[in-house]
N, C-alpha and C. Protein backbone atom coordinates (compact mmCIF):
# COMPACT_ATOMS: atom_id res chain seq x y z
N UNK A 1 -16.94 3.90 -5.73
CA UNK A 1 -15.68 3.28 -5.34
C UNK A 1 -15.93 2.52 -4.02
N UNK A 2 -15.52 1.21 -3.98
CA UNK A 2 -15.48 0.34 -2.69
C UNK A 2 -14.72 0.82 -2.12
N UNK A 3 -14.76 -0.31 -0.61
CA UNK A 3 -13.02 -0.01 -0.02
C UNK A 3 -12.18 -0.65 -0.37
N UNK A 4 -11.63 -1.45 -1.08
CA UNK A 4 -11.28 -2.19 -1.53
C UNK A 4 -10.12 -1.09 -2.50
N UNK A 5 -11.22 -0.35 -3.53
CA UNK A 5 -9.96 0.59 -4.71
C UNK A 5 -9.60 1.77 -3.72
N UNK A 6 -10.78 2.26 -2.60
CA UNK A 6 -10.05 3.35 -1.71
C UNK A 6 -8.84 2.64 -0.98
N UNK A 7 -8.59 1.37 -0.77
CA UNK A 7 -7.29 1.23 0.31
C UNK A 7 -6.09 1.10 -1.01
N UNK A 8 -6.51 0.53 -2.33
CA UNK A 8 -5.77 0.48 -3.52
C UNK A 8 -4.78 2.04 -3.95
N UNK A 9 -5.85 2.52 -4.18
CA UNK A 9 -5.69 4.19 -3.95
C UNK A 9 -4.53 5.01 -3.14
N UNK A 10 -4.85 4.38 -2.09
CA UNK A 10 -4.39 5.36 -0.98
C UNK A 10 -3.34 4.42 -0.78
N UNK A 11 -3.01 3.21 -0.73
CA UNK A 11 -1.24 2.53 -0.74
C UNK A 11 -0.96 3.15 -2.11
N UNK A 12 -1.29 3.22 -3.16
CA UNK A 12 -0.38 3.77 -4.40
C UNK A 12 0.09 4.76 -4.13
N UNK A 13 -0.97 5.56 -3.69
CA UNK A 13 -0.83 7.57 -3.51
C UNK A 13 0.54 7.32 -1.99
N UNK A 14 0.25 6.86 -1.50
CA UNK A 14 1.55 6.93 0.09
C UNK A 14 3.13 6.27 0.02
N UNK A 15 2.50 5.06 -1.53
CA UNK A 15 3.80 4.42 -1.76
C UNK A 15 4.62 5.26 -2.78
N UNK A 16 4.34 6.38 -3.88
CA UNK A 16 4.52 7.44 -4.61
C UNK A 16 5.01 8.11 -4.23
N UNK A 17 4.81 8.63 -2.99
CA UNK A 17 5.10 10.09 -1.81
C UNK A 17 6.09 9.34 -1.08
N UNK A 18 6.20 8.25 -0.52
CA UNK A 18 7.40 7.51 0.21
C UNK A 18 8.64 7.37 -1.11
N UNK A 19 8.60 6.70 -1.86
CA UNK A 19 9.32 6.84 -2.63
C UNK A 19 10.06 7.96 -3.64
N UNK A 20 9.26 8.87 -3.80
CA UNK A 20 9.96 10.02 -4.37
C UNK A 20 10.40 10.47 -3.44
N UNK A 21 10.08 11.00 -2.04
CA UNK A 21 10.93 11.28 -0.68
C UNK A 21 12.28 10.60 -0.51
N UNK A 22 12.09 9.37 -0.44
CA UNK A 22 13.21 8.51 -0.11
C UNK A 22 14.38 7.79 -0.59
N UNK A 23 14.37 7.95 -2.27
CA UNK A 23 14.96 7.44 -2.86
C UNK A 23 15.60 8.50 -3.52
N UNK A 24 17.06 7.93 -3.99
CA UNK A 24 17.85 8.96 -5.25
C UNK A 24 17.14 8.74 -7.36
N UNK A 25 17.66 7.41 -7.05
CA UNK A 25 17.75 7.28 -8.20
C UNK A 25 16.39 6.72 -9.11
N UNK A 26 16.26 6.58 -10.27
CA UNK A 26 14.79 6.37 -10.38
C UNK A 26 14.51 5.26 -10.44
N UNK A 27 15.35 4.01 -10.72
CA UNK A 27 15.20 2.62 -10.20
C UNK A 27 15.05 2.42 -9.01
N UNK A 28 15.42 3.32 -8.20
CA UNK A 28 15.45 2.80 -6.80
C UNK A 28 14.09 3.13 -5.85
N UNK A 29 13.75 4.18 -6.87
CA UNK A 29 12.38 5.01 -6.68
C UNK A 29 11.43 3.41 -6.92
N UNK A 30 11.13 3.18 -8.04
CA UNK A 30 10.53 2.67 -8.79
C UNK A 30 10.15 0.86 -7.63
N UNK A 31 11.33 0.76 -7.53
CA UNK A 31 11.33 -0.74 -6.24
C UNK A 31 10.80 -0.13 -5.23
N UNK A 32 11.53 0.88 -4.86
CA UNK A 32 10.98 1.01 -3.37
C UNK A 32 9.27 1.06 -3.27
N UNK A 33 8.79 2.10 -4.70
CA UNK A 33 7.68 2.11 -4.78
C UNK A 33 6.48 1.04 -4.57
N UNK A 34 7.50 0.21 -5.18
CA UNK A 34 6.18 -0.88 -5.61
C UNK A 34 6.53 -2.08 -4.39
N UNK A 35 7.68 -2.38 -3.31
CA UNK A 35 7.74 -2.88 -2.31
C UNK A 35 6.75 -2.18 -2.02
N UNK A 36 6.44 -1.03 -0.98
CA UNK A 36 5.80 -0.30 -0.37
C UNK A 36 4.18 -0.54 -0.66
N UNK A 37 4.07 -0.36 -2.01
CA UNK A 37 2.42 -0.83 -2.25
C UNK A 37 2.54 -2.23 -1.88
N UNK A 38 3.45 -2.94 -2.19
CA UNK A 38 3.05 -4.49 -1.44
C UNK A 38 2.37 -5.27 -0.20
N UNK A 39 3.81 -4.21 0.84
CA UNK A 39 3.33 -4.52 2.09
C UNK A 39 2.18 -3.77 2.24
N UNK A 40 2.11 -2.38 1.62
CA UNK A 40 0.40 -1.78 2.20
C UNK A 40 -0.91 -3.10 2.17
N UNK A 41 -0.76 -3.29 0.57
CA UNK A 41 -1.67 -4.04 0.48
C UNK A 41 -1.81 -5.81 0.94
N UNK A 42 -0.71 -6.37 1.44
CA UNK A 42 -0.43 -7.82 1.91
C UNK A 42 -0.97 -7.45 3.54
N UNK A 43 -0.55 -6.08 4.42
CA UNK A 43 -0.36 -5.81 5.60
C UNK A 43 -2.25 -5.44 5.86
N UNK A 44 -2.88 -4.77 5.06
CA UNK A 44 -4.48 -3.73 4.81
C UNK A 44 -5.65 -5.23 4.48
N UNK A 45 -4.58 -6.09 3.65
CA UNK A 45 -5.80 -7.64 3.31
C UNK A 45 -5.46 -8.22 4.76
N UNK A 46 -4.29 -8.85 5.11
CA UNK A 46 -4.02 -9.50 6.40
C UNK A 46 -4.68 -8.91 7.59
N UNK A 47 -4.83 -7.51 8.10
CA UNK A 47 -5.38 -6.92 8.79
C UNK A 47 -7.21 -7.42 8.46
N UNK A 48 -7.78 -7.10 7.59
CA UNK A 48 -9.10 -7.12 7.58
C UNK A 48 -9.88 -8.76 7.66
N UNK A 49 -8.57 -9.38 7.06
CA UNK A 49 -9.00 -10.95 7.44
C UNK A 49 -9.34 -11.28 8.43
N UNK A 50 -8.50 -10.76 9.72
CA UNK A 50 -8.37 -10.76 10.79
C UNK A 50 -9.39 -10.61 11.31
N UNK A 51 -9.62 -9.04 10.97
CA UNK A 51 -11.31 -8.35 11.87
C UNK A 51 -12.31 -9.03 11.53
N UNK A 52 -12.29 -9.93 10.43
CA UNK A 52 -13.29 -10.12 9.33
C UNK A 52 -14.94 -11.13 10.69
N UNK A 53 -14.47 -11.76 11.32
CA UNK A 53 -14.94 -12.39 12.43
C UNK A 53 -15.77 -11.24 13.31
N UNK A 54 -15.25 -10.21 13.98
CA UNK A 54 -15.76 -9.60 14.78
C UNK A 54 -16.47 -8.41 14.16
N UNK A 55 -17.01 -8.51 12.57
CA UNK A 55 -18.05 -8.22 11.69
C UNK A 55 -19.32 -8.66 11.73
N UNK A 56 -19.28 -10.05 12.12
CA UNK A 56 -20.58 -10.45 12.50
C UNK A 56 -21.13 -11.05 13.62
């Protein structure tokens, strides 16, 4: 496994656990869920773009 499916991984697994925590209903589960993996993964790519320079 890269890092790439470990950061995949681990926004699914945190956006799962945020959402069954936080929500009532199961639609609401279900959005919140998959907002949540969004920003993980828009916020985890934007971040590494960033560093991507002070890699080499």
């Amino acid at each position: 496994m890269n890092h790439f499916w470990a950061m995949v991984l681990f926004a699914a697994l945190v956006s799962v656990a945020l959402a069954s925590l936080g929500r009532r209903s199961i639609r609401a589960r279900l959005r919140y869920g998959l907002w949540t993996l969004a920003v993980f993964l828009i916020v985890a790519i934007g971040v590494a773009w960033l560093m991507y320079p002070l890699s080499r």
